[in-house]
N, C-alpha and C. Protein backbone atom coordinates (compact mmCIF):
# COMPACT_ATOMS: atom_id res chain seq x y z
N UNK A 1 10.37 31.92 -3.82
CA UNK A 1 9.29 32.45 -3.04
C UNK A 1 8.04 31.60 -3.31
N UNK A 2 7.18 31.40 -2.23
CA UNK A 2 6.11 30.04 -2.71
C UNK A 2 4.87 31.85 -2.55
N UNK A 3 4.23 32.13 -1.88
CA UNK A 3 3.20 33.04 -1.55
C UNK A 3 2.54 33.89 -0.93
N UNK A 4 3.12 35.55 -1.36
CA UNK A 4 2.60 36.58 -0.84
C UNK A 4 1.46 36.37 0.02
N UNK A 5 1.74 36.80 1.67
CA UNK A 5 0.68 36.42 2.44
C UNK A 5 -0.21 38.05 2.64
N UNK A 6 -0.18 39.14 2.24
CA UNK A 6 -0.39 40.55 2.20
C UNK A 6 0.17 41.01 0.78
N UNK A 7 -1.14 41.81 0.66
CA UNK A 7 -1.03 42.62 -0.51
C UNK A 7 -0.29 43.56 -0.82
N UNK A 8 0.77 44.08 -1.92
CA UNK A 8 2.22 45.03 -1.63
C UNK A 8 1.40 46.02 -1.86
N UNK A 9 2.38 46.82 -0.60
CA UNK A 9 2.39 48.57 -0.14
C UNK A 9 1.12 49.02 1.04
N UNK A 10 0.62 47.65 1.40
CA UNK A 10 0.27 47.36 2.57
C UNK A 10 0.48 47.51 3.71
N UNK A 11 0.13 48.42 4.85
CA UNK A 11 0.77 48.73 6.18
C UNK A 11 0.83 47.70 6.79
N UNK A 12 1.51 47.19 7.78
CA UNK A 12 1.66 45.79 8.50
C UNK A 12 2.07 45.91 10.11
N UNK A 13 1.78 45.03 10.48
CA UNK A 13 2.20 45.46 12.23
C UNK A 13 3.58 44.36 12.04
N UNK A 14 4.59 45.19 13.00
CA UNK A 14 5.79 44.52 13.52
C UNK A 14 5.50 42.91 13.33
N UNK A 15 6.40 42.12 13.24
CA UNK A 15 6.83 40.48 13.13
C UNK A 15 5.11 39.87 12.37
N UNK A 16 4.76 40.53 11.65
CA UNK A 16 3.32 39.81 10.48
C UNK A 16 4.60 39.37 8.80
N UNK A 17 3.79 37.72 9.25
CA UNK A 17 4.10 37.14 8.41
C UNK A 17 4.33 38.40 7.03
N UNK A 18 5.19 38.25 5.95
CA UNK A 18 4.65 38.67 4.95
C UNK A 18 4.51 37.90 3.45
N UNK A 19 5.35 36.72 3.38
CA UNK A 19 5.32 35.95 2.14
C UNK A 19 6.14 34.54 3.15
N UNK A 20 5.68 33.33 2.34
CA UNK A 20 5.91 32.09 2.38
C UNK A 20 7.47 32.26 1.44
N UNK A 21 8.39 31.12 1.88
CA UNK A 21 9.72 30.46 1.07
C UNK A 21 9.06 29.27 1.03
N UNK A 22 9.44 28.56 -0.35
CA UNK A 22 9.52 27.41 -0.43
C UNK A 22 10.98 27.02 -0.87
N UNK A 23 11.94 25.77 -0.16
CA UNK A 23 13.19 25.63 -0.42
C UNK A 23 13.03 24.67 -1.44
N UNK A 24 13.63 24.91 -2.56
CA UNK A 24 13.12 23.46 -4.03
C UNK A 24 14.68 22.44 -3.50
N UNK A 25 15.55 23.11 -3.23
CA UNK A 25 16.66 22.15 -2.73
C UNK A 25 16.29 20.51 -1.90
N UNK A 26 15.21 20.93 -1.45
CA UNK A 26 15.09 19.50 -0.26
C UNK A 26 13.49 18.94 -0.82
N UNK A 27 13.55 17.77 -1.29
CA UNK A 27 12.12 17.87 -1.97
C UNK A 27 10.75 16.94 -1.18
N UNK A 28 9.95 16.62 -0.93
CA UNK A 28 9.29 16.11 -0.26
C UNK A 28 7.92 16.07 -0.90
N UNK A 29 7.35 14.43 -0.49
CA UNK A 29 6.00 14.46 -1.07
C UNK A 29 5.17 14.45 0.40
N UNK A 30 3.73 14.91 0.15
CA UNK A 30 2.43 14.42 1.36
C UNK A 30 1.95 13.53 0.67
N UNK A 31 2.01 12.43 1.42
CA UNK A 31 1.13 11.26 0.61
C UNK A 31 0.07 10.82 1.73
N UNK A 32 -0.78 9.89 1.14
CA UNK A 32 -2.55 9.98 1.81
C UNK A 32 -2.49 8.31 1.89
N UNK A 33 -2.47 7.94 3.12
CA UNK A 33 -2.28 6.15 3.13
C UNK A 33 -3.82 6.19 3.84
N UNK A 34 -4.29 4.92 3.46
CA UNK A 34 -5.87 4.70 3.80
C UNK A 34 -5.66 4.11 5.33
N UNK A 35 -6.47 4.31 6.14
CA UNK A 35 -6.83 4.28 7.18
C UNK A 35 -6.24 2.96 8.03
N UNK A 36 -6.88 1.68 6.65
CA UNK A 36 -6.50 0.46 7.06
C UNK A 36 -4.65 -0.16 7.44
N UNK A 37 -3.67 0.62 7.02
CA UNK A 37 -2.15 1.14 7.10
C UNK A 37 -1.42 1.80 8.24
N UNK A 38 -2.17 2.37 8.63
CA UNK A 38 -1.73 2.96 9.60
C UNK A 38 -1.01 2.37 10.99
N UNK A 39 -1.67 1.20 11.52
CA UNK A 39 -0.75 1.01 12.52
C UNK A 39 0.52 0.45 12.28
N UNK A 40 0.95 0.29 10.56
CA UNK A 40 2.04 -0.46 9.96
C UNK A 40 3.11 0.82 9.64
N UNK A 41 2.18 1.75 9.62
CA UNK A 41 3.30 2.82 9.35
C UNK A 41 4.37 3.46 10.40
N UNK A 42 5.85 3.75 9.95
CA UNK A 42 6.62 3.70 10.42
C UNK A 42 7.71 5.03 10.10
N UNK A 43 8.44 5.54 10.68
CA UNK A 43 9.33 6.68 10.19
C UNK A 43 10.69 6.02 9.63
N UNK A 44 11.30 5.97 8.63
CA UNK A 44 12.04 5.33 7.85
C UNK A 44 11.97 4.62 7.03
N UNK A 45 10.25 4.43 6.97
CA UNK A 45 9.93 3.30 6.00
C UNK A 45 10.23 3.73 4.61
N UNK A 46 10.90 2.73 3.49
CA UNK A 46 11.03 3.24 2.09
C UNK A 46 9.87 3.18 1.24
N UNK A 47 9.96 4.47 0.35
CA UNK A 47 9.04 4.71 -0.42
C UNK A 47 8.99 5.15 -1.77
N UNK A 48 8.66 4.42 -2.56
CA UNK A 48 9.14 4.18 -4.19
C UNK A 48 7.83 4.94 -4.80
N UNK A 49 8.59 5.96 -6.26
CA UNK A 49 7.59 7.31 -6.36
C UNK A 49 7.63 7.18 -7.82
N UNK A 50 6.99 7.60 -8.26
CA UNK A 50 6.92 7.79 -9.79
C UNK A 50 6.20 9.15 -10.08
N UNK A 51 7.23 10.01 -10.67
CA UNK A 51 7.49 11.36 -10.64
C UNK A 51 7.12 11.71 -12.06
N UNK A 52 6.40 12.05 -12.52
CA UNK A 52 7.25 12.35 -14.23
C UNK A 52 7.54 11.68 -15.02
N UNK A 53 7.14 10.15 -14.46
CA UNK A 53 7.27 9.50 -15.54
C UNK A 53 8.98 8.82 -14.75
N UNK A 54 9.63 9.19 -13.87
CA UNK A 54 10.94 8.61 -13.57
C UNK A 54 10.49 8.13 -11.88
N UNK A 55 10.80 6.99 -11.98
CA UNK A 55 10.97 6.43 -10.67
C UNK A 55 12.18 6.99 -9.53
N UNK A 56 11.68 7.65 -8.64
CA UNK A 56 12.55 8.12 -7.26
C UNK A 56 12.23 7.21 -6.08
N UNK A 57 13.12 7.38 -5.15
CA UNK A 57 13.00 6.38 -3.91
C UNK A 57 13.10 7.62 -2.36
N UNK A 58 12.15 7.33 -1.93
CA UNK A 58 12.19 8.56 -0.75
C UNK A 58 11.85 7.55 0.41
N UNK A 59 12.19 8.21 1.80
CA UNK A 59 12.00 7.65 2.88
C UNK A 59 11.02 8.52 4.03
N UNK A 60 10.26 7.62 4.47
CA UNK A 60 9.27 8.94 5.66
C UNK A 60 9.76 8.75 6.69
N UNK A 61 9.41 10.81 6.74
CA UNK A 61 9.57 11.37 7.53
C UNK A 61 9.21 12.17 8.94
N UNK A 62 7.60 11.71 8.75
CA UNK A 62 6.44 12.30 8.78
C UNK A 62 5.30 11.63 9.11
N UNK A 63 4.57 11.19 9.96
CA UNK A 63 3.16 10.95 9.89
C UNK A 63 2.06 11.59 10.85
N UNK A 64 1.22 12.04 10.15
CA UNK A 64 0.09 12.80 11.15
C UNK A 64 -0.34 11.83 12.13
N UNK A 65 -0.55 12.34 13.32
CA UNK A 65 -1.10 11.65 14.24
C UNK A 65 -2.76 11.31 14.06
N UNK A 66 -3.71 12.49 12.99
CA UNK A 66 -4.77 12.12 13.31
C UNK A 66 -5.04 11.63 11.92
N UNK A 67 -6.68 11.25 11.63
CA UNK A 67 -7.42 10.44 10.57
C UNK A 67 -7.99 11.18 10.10
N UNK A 68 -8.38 11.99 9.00
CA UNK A 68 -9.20 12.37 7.76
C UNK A 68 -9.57 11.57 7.12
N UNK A 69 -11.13 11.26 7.06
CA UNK A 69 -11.60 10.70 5.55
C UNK A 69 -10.76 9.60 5.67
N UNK A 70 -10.87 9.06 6.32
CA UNK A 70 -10.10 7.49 6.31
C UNK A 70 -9.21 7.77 5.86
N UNK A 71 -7.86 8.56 5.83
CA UNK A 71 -6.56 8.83 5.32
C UNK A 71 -5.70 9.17 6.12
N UNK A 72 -4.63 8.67 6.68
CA UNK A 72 -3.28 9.13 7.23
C UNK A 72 -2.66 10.17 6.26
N UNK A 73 -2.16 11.53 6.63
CA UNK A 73 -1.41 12.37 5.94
C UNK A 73 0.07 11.57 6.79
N UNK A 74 0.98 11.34 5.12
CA UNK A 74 2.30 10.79 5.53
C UNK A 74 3.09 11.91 4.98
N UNK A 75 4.56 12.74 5.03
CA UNK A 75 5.26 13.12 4.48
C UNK A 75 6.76 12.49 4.58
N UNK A 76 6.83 11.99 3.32
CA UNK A 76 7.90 11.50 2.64
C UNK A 76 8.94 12.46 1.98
N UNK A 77 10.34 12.34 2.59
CA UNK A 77 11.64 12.75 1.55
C UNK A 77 11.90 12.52 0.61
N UNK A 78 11.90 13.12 -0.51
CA UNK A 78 12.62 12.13 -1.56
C UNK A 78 14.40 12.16 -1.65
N UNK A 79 14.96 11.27 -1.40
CA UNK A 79 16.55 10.85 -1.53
C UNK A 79 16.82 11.66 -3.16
N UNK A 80 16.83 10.39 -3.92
CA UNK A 80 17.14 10.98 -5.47
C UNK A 80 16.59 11.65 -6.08
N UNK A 81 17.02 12.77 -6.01
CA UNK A 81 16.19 13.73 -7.11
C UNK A 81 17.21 14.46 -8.21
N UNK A 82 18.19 13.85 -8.78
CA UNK A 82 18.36 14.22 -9.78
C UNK A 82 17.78 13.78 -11.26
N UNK A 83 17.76 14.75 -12.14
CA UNK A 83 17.33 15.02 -13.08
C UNK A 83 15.37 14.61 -13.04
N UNK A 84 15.21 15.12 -11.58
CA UNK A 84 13.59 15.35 -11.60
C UNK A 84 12.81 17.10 -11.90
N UNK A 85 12.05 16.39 -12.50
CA UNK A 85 11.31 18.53 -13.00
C UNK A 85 9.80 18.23 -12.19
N UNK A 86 10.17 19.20 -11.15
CA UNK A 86 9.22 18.52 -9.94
C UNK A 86 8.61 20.38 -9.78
N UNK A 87 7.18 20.39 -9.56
CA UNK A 87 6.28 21.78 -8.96
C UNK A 87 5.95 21.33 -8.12
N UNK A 88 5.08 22.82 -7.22
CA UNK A 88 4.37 22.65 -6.46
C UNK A 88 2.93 21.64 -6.89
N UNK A 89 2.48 21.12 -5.65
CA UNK A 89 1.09 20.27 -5.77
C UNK A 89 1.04 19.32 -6.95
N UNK A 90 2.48 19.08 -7.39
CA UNK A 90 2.40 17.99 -8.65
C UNK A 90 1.80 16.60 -8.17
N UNK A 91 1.07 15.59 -9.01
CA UNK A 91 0.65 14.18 -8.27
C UNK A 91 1.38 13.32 -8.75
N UNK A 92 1.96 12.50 -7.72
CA UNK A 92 2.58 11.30 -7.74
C UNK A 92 1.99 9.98 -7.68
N UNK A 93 2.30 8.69 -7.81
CA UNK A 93 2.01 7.60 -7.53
C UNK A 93 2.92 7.30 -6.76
N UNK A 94 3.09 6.62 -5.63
CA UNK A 94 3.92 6.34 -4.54
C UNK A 94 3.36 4.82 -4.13
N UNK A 95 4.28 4.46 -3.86
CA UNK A 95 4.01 2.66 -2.90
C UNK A 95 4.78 2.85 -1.62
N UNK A 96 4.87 2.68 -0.52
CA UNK A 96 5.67 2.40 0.67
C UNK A 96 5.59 0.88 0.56
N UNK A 97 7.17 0.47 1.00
CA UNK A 97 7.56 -0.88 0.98
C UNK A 97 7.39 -0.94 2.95
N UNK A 98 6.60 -1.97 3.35
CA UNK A 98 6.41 -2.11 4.70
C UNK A 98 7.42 -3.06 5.39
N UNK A 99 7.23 -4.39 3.99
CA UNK A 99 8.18 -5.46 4.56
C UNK A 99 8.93 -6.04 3.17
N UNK A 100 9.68 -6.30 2.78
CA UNK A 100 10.13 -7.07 1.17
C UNK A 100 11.09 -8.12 1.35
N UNK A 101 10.18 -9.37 1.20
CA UNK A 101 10.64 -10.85 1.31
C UNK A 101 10.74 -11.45 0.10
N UNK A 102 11.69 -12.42 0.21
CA UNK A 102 12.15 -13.16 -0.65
C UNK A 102 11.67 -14.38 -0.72
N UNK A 103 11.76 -14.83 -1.61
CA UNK A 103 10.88 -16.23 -2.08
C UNK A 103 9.98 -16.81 -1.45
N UNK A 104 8.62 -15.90 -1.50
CA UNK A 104 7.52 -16.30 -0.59
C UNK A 104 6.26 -17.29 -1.77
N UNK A 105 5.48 -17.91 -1.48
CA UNK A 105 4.29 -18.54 -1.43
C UNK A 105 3.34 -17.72 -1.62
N UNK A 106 2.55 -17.38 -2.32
CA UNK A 106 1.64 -16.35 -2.30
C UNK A 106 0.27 -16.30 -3.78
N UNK A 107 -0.65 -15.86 -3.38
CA UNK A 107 -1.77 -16.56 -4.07
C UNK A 107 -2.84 -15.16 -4.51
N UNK A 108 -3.38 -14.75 -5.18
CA UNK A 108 -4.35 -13.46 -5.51
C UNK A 108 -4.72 -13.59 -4.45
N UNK A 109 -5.19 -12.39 -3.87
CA UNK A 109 -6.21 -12.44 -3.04
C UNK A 109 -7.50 -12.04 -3.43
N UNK A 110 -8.60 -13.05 -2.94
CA UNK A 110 -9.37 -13.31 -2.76
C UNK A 110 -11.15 -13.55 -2.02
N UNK A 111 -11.87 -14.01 -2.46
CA UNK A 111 -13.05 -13.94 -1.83
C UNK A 111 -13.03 -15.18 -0.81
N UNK A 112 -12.08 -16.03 -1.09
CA UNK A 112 -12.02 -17.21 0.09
C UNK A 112 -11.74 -16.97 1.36
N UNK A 113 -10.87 -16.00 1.65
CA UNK A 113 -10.70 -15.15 2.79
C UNK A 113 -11.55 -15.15 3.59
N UNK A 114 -12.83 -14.58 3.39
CA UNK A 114 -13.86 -14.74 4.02
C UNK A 114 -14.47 -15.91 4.63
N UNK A 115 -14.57 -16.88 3.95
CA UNK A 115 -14.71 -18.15 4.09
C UNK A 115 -14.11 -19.10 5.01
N UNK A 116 -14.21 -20.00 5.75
CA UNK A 116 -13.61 -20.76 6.81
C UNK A 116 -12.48 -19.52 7.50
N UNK A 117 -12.62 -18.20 7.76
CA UNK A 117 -11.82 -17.10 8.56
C UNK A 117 -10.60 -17.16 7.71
N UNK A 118 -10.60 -17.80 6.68
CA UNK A 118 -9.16 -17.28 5.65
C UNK A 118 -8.39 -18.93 6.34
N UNK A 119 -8.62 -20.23 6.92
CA UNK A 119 -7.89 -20.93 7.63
C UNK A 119 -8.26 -22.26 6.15
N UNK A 120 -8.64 -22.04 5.42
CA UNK A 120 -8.82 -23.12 4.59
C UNK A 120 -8.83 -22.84 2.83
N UNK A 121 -8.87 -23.69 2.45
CA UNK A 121 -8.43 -23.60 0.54
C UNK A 121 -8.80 -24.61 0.19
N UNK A 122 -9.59 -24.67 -0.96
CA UNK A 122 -9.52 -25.36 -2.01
C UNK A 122 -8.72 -25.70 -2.76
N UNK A 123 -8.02 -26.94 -2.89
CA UNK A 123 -6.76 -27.61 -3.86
C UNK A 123 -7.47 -28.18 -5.24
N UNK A 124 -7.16 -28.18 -6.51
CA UNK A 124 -7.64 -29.01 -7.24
C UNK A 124 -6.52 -30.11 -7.19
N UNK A 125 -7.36 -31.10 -7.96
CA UNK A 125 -6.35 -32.61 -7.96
C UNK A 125 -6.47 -33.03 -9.08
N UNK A 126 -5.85 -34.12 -9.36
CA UNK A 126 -6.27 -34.59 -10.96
C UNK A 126 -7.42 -35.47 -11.16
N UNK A 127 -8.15 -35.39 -10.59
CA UNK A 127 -9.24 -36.14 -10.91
C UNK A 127 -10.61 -35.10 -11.00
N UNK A 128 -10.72 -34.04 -11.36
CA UNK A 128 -11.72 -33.29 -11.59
C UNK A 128 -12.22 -32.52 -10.07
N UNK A 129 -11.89 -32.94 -8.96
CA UNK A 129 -12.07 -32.52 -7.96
C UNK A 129 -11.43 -31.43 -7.41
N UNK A 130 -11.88 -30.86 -6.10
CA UNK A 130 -11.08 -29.86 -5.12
C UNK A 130 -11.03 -30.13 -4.20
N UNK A 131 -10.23 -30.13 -3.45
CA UNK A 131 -10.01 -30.57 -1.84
C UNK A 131 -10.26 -29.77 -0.94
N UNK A 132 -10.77 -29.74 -0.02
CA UNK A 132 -10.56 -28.50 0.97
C UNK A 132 -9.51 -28.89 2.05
N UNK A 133 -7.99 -27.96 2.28
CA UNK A 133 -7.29 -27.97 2.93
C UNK A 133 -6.93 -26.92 3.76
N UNK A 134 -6.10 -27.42 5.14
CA UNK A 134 -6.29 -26.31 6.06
C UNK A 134 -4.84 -25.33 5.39
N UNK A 135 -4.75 -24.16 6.01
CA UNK A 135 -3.97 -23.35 5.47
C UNK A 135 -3.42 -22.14 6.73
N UNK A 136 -2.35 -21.96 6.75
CA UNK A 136 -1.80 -20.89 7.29
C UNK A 136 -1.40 -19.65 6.46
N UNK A 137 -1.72 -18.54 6.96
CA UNK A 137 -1.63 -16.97 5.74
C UNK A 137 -0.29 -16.28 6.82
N UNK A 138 0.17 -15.48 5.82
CA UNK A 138 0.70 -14.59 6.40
C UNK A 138 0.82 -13.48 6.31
N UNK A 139 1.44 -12.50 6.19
CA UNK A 139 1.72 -11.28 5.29
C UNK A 139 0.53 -10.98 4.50
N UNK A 140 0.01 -9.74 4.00
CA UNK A 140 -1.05 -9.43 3.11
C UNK A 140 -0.82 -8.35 2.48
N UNK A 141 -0.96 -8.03 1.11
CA UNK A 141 -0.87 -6.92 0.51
C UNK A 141 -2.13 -7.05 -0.61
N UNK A 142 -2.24 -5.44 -0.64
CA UNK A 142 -3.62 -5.43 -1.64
C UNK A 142 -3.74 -6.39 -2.52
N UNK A 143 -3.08 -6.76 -3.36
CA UNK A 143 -3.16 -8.03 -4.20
C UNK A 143 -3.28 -9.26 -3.54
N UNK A 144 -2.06 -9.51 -2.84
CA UNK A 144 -1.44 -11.07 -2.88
C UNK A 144 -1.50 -11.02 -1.32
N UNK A 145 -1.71 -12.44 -0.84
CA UNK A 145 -1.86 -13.51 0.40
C UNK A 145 -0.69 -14.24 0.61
N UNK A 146 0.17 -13.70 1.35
CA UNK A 146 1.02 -15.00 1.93
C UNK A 146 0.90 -16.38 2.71
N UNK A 147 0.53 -17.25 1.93
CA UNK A 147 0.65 -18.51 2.14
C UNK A 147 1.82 -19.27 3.31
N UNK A 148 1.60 -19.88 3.93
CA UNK A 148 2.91 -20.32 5.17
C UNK A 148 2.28 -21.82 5.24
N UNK A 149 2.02 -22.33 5.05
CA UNK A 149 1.75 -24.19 4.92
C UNK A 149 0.20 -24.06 4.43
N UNK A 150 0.36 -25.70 4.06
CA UNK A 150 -0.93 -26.48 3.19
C UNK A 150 -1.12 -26.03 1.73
N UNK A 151 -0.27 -25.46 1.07
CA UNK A 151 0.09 -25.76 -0.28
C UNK A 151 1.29 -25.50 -0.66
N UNK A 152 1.80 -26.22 -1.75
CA UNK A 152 2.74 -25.86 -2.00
C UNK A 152 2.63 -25.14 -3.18
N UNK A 153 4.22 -24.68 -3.84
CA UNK A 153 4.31 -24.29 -5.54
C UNK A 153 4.17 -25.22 -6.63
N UNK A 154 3.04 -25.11 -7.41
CA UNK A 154 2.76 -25.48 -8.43
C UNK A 154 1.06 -26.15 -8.10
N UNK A 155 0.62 -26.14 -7.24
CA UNK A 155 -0.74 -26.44 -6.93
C UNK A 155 -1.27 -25.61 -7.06
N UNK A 156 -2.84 -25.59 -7.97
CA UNK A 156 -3.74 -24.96 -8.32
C UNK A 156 -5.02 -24.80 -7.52
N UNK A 157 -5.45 -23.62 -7.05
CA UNK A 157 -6.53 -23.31 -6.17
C UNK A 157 -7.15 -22.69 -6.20
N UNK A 158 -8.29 -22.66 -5.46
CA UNK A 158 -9.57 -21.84 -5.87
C UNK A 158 -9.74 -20.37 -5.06
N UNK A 159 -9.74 -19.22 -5.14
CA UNK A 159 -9.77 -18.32 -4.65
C UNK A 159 -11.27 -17.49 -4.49
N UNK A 160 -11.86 -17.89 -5.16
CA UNK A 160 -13.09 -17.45 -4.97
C UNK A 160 -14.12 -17.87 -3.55
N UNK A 161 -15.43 -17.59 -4.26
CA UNK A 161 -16.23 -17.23 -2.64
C UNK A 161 -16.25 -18.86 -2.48
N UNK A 162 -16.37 -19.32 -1.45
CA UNK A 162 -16.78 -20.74 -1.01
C UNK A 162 -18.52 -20.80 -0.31
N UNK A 163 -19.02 -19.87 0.10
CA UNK A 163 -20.20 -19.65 1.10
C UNK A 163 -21.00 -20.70 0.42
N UNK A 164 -21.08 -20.76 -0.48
CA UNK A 164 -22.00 -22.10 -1.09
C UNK A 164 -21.73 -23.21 -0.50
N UNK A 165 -20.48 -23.38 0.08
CA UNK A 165 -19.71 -24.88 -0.09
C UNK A 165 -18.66 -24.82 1.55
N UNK A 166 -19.67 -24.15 2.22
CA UNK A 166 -19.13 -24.33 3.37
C UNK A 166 -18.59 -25.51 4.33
N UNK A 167 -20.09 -26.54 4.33
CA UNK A 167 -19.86 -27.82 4.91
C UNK A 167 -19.08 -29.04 3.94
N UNK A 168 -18.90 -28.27 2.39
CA UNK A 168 -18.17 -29.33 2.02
C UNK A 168 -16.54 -29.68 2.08
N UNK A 169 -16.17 -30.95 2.18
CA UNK A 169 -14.72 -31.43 2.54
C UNK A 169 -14.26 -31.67 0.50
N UNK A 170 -14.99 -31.65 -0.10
CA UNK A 170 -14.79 -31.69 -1.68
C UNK A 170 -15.82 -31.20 -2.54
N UNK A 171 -14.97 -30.51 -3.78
CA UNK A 171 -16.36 -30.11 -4.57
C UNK A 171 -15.75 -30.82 -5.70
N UNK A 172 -16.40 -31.15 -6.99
CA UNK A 172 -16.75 -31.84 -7.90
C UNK A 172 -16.50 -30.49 -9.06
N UNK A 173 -15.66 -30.81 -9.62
CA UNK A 173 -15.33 -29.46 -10.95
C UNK A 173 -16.10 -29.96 -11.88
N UNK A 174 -17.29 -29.85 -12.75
CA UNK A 174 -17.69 -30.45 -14.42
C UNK A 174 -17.63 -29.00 -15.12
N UNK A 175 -17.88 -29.69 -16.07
CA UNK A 175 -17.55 -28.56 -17.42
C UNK A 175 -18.81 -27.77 -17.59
């Protein structure tokens, strides 16, 4: 039983609610995706939970059509739930996986972004210098920038703000 909606020994009119079920058999989280997510969100998308301290994997089921507070209300299934000790209104940490690629290129993200519209980078070289090179992005996640040409792996770059160093084609590293 989740919550007496009338107080017992209470007169009631015909078909009035009188108490809430909650089924613990089928388990489900509401999760709160920020505003900026939303047109990526999807029904089936997987969604990796950390419960208690145990990692579960659930899939959504659910997304509100409207915006609160810059928040999408999502509701997610959770698949595995054995040996979870799960209540009402417990808080989770949850990630939804949107896209998960394999051996990508990818760099912190950054204040350079801003800078030349995210189409350029700073390379260092061995001679104390930085290059400015053009660059293709792809993919983005809160952290990390997917890179798609003009550097490769193992080249070192500058991620920070450039606005100082707009018109320059090189900057000069000293100590």
């Amino acid at each position: 039983m989740g919550n007496w909606l009338v107080a017992q020994k209470n007169t009631i009119a015909a078909n009035t609610a009188i108490m809430t079920i909650v089924d613990l058999s089928e388990y489900e989280a509401e999760l709160s995706v920020p505003e900026f997510y939303a047109d990526d969100l999807g029904l089936g998308l997987t969604v990796s939970m950390r419960i208690a301290g145990a990692e579960v994997v659930g899939s959504i089921i659910a997304i509100s059509p409207e915006i609160k507070q810059n928040q999408v209300k999502v509701r997610a299934q959770i698949v595995s739930t054995d040996k979870l000790q799960l209540r009402q209104n417990q808080r989770i940490n949850a990630r939804i996986e949107f896209e998960k690629k394999q051996n990508v290129l990818m760099v912190r993200r950054g204040s350079f972004l801003g800078s030349f519209a995210g189409n350029h980078i700073f390379k260092l070289n061995e001679e104390s210098y930085a290059d400015k090179v053009a660059i293709n992005t792809g993919a983005s996640s809160v952290d990390f920038i997917e890179i798609l040409s003009g550097v490769k792996e193992g080249d070192s770059v500058i991620t920070s703000d450039y606005s100082d160093f707009e018109k320059a084609e090189q900057i000069y590293l000293a100590d």
